[in-house]
C-alpha atoms as a PDB file:
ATOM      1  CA  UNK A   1      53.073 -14.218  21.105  1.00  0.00           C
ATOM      2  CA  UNK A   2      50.263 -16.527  19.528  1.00  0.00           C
ATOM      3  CA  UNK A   3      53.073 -17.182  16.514  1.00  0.00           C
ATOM      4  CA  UNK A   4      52.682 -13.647  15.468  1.00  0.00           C
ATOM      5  CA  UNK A   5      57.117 -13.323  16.032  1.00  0.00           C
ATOM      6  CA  UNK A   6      57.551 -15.589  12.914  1.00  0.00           C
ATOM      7  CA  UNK A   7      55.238 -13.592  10.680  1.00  0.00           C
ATOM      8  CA  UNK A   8      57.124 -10.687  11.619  1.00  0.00           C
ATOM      9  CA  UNK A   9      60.428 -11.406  10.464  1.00  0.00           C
ATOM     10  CA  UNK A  10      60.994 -11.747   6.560  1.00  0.00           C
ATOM     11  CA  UNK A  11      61.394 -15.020   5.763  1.00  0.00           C
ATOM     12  CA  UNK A  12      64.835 -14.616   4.545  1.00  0.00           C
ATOM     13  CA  UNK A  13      65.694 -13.020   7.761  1.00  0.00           C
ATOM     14  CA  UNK A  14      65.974 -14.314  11.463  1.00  0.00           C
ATOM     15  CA  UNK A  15      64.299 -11.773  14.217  1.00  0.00           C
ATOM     16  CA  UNK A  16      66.821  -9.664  15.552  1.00  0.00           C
ATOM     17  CA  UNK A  17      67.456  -9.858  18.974  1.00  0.00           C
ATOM     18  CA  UNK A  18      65.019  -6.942  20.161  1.00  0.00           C
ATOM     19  CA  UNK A  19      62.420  -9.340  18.901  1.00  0.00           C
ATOM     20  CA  UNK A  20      63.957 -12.456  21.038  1.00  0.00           C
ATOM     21  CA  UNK A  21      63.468 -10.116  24.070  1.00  0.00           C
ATOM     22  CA  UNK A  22      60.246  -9.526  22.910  1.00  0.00           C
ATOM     23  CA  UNK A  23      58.436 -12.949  22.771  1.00  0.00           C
ATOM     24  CA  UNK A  24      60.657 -13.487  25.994  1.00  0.00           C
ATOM     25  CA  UNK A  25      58.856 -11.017  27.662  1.00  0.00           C
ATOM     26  CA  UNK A  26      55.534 -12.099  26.427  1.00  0.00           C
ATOM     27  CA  UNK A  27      56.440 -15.095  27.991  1.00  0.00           C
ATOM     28  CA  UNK A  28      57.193 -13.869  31.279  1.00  0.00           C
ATOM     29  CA  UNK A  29      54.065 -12.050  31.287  1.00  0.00           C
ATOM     30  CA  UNK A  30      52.007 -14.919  30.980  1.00  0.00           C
ATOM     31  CA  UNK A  31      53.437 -16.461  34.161  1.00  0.00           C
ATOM     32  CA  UNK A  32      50.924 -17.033  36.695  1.00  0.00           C
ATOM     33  CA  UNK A  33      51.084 -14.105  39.804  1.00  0.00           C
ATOM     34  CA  UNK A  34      52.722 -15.925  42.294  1.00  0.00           C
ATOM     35  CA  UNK A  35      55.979 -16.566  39.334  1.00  0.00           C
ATOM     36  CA  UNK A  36      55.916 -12.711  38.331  1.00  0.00           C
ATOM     37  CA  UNK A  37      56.095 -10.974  41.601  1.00  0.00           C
ATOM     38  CA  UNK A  38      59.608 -12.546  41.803  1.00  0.00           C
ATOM     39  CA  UNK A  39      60.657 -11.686  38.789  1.00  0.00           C
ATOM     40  CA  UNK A  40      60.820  -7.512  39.422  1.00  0.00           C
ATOM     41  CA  UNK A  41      64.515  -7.908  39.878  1.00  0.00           C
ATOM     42  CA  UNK A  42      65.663 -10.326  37.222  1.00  0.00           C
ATOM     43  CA  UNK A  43      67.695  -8.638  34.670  1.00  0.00           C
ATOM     44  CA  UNK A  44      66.542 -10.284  30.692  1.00  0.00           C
ATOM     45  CA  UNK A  45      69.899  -9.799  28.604  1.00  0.00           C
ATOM     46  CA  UNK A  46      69.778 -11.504  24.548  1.00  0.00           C
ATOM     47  CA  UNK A  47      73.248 -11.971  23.221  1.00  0.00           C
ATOM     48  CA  UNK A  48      74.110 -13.546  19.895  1.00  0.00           C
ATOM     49  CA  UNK A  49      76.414 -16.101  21.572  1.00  0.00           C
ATOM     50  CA  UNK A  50      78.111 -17.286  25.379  1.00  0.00           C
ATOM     51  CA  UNK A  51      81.413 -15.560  25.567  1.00  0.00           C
ATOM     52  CA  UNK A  52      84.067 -18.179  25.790  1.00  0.00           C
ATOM     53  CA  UNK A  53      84.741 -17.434  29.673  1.00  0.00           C
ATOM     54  CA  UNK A  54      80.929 -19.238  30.150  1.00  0.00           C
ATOM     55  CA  UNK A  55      81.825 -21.790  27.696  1.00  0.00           C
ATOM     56  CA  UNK A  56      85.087 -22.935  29.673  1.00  0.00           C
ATOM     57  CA  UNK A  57      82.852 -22.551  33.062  1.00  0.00           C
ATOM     58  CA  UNK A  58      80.299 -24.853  32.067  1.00  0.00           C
ATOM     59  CA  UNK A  59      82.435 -27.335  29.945  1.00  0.00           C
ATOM     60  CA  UNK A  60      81.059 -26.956  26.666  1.00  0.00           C
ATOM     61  CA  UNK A  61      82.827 -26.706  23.350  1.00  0.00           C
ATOM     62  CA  UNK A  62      80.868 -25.291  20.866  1.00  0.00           C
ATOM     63  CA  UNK A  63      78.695 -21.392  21.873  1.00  0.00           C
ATOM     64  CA  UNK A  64      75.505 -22.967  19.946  1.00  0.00           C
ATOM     65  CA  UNK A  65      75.190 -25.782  22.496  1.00  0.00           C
ATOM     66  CA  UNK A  66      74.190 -23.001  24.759  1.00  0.00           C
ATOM     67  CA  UNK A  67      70.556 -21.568  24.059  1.00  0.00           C
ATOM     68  CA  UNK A  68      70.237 -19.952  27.708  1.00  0.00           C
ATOM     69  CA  UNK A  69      71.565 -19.450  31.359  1.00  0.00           C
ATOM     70  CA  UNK A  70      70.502 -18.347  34.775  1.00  0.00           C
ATOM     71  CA  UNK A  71      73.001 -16.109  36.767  1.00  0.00           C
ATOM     72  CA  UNK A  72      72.283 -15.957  40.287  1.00  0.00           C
ATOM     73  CA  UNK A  73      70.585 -17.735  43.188  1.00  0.00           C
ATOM     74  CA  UNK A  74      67.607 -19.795  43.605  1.00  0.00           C
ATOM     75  CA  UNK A  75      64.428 -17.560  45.255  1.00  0.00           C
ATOM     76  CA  UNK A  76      64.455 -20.064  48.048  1.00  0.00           C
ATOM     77  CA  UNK A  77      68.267 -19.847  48.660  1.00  0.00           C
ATOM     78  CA  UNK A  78      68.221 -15.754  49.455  1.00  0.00           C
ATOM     79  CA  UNK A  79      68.862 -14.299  52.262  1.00  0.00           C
ATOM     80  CA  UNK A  80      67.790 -11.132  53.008  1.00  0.00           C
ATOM     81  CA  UNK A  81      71.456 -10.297  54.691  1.00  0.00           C
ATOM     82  CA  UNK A  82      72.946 -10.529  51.316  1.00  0.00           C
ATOM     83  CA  UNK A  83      73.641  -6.807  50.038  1.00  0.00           C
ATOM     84  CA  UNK A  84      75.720  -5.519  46.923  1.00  0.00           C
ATOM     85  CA  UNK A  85      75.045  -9.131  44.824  1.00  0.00           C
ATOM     86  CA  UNK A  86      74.483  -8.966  41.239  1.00  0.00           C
ATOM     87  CA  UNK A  87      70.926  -8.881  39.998  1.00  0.00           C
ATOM     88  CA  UNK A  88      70.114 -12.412  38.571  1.00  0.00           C
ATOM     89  CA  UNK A  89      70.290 -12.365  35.099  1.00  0.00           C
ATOM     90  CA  UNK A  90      68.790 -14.424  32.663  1.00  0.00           C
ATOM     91  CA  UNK A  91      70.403 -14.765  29.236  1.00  0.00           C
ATOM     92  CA  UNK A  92      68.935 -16.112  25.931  1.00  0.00           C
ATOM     93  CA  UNK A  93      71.654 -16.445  23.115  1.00  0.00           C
ATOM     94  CA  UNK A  94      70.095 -15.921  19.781  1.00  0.00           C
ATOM     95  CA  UNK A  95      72.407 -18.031  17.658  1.00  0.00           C
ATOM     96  CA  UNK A  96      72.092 -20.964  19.780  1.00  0.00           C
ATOM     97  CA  UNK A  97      68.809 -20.716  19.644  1.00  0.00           C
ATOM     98  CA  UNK A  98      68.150 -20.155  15.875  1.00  0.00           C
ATOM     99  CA  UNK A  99      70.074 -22.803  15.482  1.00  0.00           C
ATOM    100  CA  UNK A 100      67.702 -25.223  17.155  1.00  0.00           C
ATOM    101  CA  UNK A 101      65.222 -23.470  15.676  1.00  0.00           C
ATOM    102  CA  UNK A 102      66.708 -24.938  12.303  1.00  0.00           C
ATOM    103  CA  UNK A 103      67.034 -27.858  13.326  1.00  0.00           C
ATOM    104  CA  UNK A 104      63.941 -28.975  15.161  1.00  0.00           C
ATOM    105  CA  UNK A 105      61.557 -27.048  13.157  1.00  0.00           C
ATOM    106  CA  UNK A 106      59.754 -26.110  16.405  1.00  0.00           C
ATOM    107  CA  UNK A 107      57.784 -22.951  15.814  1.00  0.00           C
ATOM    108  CA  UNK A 108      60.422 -20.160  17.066  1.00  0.00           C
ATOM    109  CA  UNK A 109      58.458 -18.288  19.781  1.00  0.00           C
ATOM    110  CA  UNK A 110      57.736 -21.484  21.128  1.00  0.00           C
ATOM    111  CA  UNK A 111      61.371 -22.295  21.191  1.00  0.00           C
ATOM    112  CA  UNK A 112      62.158 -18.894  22.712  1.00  0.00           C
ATOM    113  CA  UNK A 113      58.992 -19.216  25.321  1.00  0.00           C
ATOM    114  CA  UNK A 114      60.589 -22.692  26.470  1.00  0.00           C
ATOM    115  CA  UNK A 115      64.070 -21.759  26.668  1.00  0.00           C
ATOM    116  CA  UNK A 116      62.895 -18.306  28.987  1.00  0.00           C
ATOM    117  CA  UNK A 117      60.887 -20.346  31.311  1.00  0.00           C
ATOM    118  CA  UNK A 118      62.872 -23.622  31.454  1.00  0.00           C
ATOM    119  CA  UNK A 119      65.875 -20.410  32.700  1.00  0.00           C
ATOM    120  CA  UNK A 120      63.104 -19.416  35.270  1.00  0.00           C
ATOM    121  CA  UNK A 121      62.689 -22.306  36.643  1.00  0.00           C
ATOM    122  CA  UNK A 122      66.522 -21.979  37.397  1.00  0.00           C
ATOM    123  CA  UNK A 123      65.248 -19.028  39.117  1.00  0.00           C
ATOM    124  CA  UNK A 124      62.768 -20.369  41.299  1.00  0.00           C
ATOM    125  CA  UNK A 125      64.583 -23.709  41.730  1.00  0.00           C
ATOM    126  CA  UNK A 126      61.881 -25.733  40.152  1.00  0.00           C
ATOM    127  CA  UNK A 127      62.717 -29.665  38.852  1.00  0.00           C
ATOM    128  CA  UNK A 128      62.347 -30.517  34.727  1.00  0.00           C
ATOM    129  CA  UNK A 129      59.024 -31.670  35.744  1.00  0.00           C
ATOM    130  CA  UNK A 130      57.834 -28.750  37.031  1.00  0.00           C
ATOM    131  CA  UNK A 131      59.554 -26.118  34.302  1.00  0.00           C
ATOM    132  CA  UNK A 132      57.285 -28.521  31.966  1.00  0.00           C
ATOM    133  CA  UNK A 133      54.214 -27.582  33.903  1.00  0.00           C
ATOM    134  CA  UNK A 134      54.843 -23.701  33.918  1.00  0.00           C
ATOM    135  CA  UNK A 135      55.644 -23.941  30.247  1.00  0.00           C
ATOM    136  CA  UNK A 136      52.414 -25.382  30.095  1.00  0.00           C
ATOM    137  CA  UNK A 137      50.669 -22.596  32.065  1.00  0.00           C
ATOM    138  CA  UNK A 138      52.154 -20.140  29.851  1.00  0.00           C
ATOM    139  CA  UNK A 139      51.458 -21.630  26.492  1.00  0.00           C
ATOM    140  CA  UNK A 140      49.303 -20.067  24.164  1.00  0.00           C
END
């Protein structure tokens, strides 16, 4: 979003969560060819917060300790026999994330950008190492 999502928004006022989805899509778009073709089916969903039932299921306390989450299966773990699944989902939660926003000071489409892609790597199964070079691909 070359920084243009925190010019946007008042400075007295975060982006709303149209504007997450946004710069999370910007993101996505950037992905080299081989990434996007995948991504057709993947369902992008911004909340404010992780209901408490995702909480519980992942062991955390607190909903801002949660900035994002992949639903579904790796790309390389489908089957093509599997019918009537979910889509995979990937979901950003906006509070979370302003909140690291805060409190790293890291400019706030880059924080989105890095919290979509590191939940795409989920997607595609990558390791930390290689969510850091697709971030890297993608950056502006």
């Amino acid at each position: 979003m070359s920084g243009g999502m925190t010019r946007q928004a008042p400075l007295n006022e975060a982006p709303d969560a149209a504007a997450f989805e946004t710069c999370a899509r910007d993101a996505m778009a950037r992905l080299p060819d081989q990434f996007r073709a995948h991504l057709g089916d993947v369902v992008l969903i911004v909340e404010e917060y992780a209901d408490d039932e995702t909480l519980r299921a992942l062991g955390i306390d607190h909903a801002l300790e949660l900035s994002g989450l992949y639903h579904g299966r790796p790309v390389g773990e489908k089957s093509s026999m599997e019918s009537g699944a979910l889509p995979d989902r990937i979901h950003l939660y906006r509070q979370a994330i302003l909140a690291e926003w805060c409190e790293t000071g890291v400019r706030l489409d880059d924080l989105i950008r890095h919290v979509t892609i590191h939940e795409i790597g989920h997607h595609f199964g990558l390791s930390d190492d290689d969510m850091h070079a697709l971030e890297d691909a993608v950056a502006d």
